[in-house]
PDB file of N, CA and C in Angstrom:
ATOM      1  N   UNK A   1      13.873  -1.099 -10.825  1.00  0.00           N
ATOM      2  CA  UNK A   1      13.488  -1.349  -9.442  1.00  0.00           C
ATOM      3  C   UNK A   1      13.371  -0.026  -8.696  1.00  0.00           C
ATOM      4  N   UNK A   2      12.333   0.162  -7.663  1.00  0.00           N
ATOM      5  CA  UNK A   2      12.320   1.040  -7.259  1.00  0.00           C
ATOM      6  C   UNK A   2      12.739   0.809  -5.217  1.00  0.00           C
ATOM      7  N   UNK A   3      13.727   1.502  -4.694  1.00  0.00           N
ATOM      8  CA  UNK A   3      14.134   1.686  -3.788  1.00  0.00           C
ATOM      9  C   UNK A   3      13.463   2.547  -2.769  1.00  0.00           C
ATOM     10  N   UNK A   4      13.064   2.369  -1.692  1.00  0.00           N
ATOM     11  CA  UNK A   4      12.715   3.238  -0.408  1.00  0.00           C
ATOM     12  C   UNK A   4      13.933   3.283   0.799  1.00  0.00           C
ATOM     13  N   UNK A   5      13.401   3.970   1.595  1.00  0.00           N
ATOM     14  CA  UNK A   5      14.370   3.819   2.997  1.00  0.00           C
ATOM     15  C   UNK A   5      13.144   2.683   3.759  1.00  0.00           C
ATOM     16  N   UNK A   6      14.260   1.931   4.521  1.00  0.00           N
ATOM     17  CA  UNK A   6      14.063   0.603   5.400  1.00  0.00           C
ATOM     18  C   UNK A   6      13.775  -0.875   4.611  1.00  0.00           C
ATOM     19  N   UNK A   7      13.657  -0.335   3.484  1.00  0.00           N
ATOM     20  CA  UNK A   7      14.211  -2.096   2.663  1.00  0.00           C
ATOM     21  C   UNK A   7      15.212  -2.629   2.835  1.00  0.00           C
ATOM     22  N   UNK A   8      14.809  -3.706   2.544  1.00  0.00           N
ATOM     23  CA  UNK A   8      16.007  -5.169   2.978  1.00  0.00           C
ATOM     24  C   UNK A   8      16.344  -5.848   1.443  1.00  0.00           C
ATOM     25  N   UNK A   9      17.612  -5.388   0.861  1.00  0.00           N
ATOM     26  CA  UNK A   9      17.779  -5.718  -0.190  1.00  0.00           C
ATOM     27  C   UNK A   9      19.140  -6.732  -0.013  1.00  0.00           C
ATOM     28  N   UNK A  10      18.846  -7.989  -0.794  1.00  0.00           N
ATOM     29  CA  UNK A  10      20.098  -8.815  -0.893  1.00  0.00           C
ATOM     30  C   UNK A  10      21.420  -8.537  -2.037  1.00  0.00           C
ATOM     31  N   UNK A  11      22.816  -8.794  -1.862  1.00  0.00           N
ATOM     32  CA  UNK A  11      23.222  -8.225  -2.503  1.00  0.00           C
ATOM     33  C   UNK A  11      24.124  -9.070  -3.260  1.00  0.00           C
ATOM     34  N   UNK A  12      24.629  -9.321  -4.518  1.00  0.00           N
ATOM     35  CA  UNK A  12      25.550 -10.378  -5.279  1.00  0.00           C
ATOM     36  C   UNK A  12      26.513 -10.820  -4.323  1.00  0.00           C
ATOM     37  N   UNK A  13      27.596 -10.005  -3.876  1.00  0.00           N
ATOM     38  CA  UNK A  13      28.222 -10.021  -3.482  1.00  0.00           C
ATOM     39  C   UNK A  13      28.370 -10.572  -1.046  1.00  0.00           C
ATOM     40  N   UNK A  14      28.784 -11.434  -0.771  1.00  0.00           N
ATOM     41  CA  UNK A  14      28.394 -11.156   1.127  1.00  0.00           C
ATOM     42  C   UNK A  14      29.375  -9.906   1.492  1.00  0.00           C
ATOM     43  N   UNK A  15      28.862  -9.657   2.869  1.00  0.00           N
ATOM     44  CA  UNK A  15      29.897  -9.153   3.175  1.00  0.00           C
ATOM     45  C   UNK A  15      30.876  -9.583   4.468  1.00  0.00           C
ATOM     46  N   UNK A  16      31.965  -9.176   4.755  1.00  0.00           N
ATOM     47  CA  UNK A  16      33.225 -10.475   5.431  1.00  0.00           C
ATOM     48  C   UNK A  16      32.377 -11.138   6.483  1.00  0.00           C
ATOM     49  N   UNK A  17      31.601 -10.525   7.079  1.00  0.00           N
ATOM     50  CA  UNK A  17      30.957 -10.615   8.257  1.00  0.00           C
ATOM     51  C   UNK A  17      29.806 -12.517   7.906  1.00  0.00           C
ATOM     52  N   UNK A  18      29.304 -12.429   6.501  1.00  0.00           N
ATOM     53  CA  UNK A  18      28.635 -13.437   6.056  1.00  0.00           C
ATOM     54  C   UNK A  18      27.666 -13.460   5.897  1.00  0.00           C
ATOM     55  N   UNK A  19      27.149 -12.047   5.867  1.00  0.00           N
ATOM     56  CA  UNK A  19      25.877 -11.586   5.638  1.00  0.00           C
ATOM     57  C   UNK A  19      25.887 -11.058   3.881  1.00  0.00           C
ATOM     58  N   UNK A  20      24.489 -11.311   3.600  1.00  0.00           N
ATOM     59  CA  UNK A  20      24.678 -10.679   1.986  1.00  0.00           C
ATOM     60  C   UNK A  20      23.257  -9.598   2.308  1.00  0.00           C
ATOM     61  N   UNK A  21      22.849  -9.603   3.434  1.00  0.00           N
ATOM     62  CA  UNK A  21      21.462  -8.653   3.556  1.00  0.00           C
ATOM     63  C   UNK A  21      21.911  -7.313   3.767  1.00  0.00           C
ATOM     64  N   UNK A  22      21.217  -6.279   3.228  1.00  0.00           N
ATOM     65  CA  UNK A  22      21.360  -4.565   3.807  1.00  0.00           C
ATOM     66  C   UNK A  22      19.811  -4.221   4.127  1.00  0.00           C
ATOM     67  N   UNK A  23      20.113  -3.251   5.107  1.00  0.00           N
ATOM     68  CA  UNK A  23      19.057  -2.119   5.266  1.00  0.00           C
ATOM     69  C   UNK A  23      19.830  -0.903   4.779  1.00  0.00           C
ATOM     70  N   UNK A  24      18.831  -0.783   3.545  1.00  0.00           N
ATOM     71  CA  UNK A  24      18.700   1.009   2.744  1.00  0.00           C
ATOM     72  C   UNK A  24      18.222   1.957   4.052  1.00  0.00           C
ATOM     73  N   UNK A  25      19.509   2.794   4.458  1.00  0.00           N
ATOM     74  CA  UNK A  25      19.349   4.297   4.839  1.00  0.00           C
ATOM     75  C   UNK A  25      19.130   5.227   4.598  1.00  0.00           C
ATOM     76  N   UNK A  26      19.358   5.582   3.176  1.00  0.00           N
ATOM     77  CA  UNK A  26      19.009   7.661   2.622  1.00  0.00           C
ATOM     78  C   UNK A  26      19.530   6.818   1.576  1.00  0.00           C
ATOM     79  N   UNK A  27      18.345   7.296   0.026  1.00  0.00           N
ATOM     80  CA  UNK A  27      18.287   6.996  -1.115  1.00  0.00           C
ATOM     81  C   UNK A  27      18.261   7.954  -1.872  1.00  0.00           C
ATOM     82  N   UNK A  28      19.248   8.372  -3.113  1.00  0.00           N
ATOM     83  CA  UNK A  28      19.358   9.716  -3.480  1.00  0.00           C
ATOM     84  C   UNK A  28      20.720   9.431  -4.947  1.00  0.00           C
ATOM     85  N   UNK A  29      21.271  10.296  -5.234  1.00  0.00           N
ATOM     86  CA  UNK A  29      22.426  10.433  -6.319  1.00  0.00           C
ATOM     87  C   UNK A  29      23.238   8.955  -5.235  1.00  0.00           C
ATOM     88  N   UNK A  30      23.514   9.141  -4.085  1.00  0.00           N
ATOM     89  CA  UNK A  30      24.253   7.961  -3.127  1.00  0.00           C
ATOM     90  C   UNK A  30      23.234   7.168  -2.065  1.00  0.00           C
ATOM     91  N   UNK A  31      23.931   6.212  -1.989  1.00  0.00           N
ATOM     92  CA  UNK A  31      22.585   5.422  -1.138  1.00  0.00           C
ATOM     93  C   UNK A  31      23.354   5.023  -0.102  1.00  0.00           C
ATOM     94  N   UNK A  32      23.087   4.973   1.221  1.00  0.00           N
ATOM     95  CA  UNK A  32      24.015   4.315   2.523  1.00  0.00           C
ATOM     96  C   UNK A  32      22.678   3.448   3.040  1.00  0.00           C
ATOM     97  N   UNK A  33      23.606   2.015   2.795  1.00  0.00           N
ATOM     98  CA  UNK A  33      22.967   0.927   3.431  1.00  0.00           C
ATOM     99  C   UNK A  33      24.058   0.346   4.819  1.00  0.00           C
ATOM    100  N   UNK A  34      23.114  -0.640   5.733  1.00  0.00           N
ATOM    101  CA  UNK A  34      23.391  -1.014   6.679  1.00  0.00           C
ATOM    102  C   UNK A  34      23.453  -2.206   6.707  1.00  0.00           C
ATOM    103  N   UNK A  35      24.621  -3.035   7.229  1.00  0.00           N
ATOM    104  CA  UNK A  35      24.762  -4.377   7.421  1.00  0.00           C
ATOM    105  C   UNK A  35      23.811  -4.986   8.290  1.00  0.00           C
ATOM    106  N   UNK A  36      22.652  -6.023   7.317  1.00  0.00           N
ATOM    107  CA  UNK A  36      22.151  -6.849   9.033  1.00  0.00           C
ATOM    108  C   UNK A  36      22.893  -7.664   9.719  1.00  0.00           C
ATOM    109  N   UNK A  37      23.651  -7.861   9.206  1.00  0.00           N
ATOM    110  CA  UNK A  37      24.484  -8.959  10.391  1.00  0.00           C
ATOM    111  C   UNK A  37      25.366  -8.324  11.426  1.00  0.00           C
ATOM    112  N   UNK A  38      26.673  -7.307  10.917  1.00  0.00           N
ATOM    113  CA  UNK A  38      27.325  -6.766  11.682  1.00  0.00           C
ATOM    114  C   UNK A  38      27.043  -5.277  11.994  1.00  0.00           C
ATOM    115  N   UNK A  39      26.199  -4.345  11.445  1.00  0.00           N
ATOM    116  CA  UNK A  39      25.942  -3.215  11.554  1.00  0.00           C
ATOM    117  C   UNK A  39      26.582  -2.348  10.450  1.00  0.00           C
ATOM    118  N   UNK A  40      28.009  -2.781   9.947  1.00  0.00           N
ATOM    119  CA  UNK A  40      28.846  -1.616   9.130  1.00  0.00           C
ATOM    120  C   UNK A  40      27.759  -0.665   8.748  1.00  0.00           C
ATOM    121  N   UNK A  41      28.043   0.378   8.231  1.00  0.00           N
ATOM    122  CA  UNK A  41      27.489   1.413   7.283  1.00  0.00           C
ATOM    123  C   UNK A  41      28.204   1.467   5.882  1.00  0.00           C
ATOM    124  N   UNK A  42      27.436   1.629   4.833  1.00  0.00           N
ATOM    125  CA  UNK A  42      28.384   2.036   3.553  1.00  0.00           C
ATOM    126  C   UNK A  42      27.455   3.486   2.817  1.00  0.00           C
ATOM    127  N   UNK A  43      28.777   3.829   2.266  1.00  0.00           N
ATOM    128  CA  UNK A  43      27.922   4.685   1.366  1.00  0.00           C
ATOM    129  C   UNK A  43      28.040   4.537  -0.069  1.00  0.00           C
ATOM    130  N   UNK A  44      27.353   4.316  -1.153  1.00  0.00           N
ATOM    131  CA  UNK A  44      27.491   3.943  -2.324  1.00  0.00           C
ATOM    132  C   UNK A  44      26.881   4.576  -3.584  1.00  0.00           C
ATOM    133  N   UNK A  45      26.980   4.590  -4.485  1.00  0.00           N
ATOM    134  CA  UNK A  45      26.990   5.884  -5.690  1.00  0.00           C
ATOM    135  C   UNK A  45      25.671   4.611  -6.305  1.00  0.00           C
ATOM    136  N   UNK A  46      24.557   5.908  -7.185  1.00  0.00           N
ATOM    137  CA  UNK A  46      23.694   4.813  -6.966  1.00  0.00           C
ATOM    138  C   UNK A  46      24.156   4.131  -8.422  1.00  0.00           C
ATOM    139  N   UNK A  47      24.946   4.280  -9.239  1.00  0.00           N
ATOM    140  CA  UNK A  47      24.952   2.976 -10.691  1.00  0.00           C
ATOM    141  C   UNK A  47      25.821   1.863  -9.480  1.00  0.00           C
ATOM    142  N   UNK A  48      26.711   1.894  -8.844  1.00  0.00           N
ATOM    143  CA  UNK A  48      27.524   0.933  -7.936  1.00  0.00           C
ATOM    144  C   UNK A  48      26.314   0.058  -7.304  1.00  0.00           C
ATOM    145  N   UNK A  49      25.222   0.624  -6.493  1.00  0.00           N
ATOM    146  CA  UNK A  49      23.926   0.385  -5.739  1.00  0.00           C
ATOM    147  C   UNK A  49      23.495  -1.006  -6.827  1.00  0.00           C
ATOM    148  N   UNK A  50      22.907  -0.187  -8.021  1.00  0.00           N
ATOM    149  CA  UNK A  50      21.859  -0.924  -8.580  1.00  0.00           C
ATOM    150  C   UNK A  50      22.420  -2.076  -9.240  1.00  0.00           C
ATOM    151  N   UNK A  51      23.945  -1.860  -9.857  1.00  0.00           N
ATOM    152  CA  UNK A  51      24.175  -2.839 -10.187  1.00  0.00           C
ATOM    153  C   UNK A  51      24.604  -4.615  -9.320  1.00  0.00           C
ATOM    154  N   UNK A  52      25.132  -4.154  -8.077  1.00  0.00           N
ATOM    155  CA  UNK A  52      25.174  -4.979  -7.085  1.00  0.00           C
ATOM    156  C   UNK A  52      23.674  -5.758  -7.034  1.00  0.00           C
ATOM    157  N   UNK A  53      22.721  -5.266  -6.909  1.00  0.00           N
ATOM    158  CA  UNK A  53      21.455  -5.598  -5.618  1.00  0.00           C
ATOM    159  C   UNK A  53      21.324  -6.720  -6.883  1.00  0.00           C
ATOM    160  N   UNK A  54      20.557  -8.288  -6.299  1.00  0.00           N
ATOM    161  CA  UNK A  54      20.380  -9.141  -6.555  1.00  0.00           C
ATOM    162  C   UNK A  54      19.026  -8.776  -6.592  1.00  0.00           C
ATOM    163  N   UNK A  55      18.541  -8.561  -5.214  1.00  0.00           N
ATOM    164  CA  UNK A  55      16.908  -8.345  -5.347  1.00  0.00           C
ATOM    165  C   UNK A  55      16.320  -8.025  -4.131  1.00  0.00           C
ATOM    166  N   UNK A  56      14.985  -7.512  -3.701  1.00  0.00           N
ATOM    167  CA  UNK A  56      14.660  -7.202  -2.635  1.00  0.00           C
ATOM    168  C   UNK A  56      13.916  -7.912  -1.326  1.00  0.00           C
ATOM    169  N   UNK A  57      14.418  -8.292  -0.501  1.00  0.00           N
ATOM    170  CA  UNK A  57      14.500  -9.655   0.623  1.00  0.00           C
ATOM    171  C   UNK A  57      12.761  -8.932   0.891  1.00  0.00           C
ATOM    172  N   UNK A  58      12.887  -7.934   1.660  1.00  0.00           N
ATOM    173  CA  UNK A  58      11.317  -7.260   2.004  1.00  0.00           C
ATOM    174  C   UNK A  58      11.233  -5.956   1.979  1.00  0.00           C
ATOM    175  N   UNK A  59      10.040  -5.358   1.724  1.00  0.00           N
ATOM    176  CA  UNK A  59       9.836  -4.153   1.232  1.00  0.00           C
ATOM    177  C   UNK A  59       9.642  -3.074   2.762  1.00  0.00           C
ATOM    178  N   UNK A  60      10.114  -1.780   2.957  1.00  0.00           N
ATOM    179  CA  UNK A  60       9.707  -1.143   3.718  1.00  0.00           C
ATOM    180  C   UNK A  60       7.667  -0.920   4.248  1.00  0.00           C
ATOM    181  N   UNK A  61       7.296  -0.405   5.524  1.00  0.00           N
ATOM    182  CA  UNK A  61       5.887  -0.651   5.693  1.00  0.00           C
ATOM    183  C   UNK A  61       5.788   0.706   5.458  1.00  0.00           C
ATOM    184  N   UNK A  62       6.272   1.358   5.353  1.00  0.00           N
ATOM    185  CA  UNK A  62       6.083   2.877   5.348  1.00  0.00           C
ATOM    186  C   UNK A  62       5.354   2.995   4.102  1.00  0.00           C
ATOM    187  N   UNK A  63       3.897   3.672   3.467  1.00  0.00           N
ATOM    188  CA  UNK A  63       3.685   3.569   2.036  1.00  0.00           C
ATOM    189  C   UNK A  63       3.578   4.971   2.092  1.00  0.00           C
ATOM    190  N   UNK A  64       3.964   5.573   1.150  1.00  0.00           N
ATOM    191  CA  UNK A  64       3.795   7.008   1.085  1.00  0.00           C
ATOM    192  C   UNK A  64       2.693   7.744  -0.095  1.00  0.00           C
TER     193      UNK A  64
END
């Protein structure tokens, strides 16, 4: 799978809040995504990243 910044990726796991959606922030060796429901921030190592993500809710519009 390939990852951008501003995708909306769903994730195995919710988080407490009851959201299972993120927005991808800075994609790299670590990836920090954003809670849609409550805002948190995380930062995450990317084998932790890829193995979590279920799949991608919608793709960023940005095409480069």
């Amino acid at each position: 799978m390939v990852f951008s910044v501003g995708d909306i990726v769903q994730m195995k796991k919710t988080h407490p809040c009851g959201s299972s959606q993120w927005e991808i922030l800075r994609v790299g060796i670590d990836f920090r995504i954003k809670c849609c429901g409550c805002g948190h921030m995380v930062m995450l190592p990317r084998v932790k990243f890829e193995k979590n993500v279920k799949k991608i809710v919608s793709e960023s519009k940005e095409e480069k």
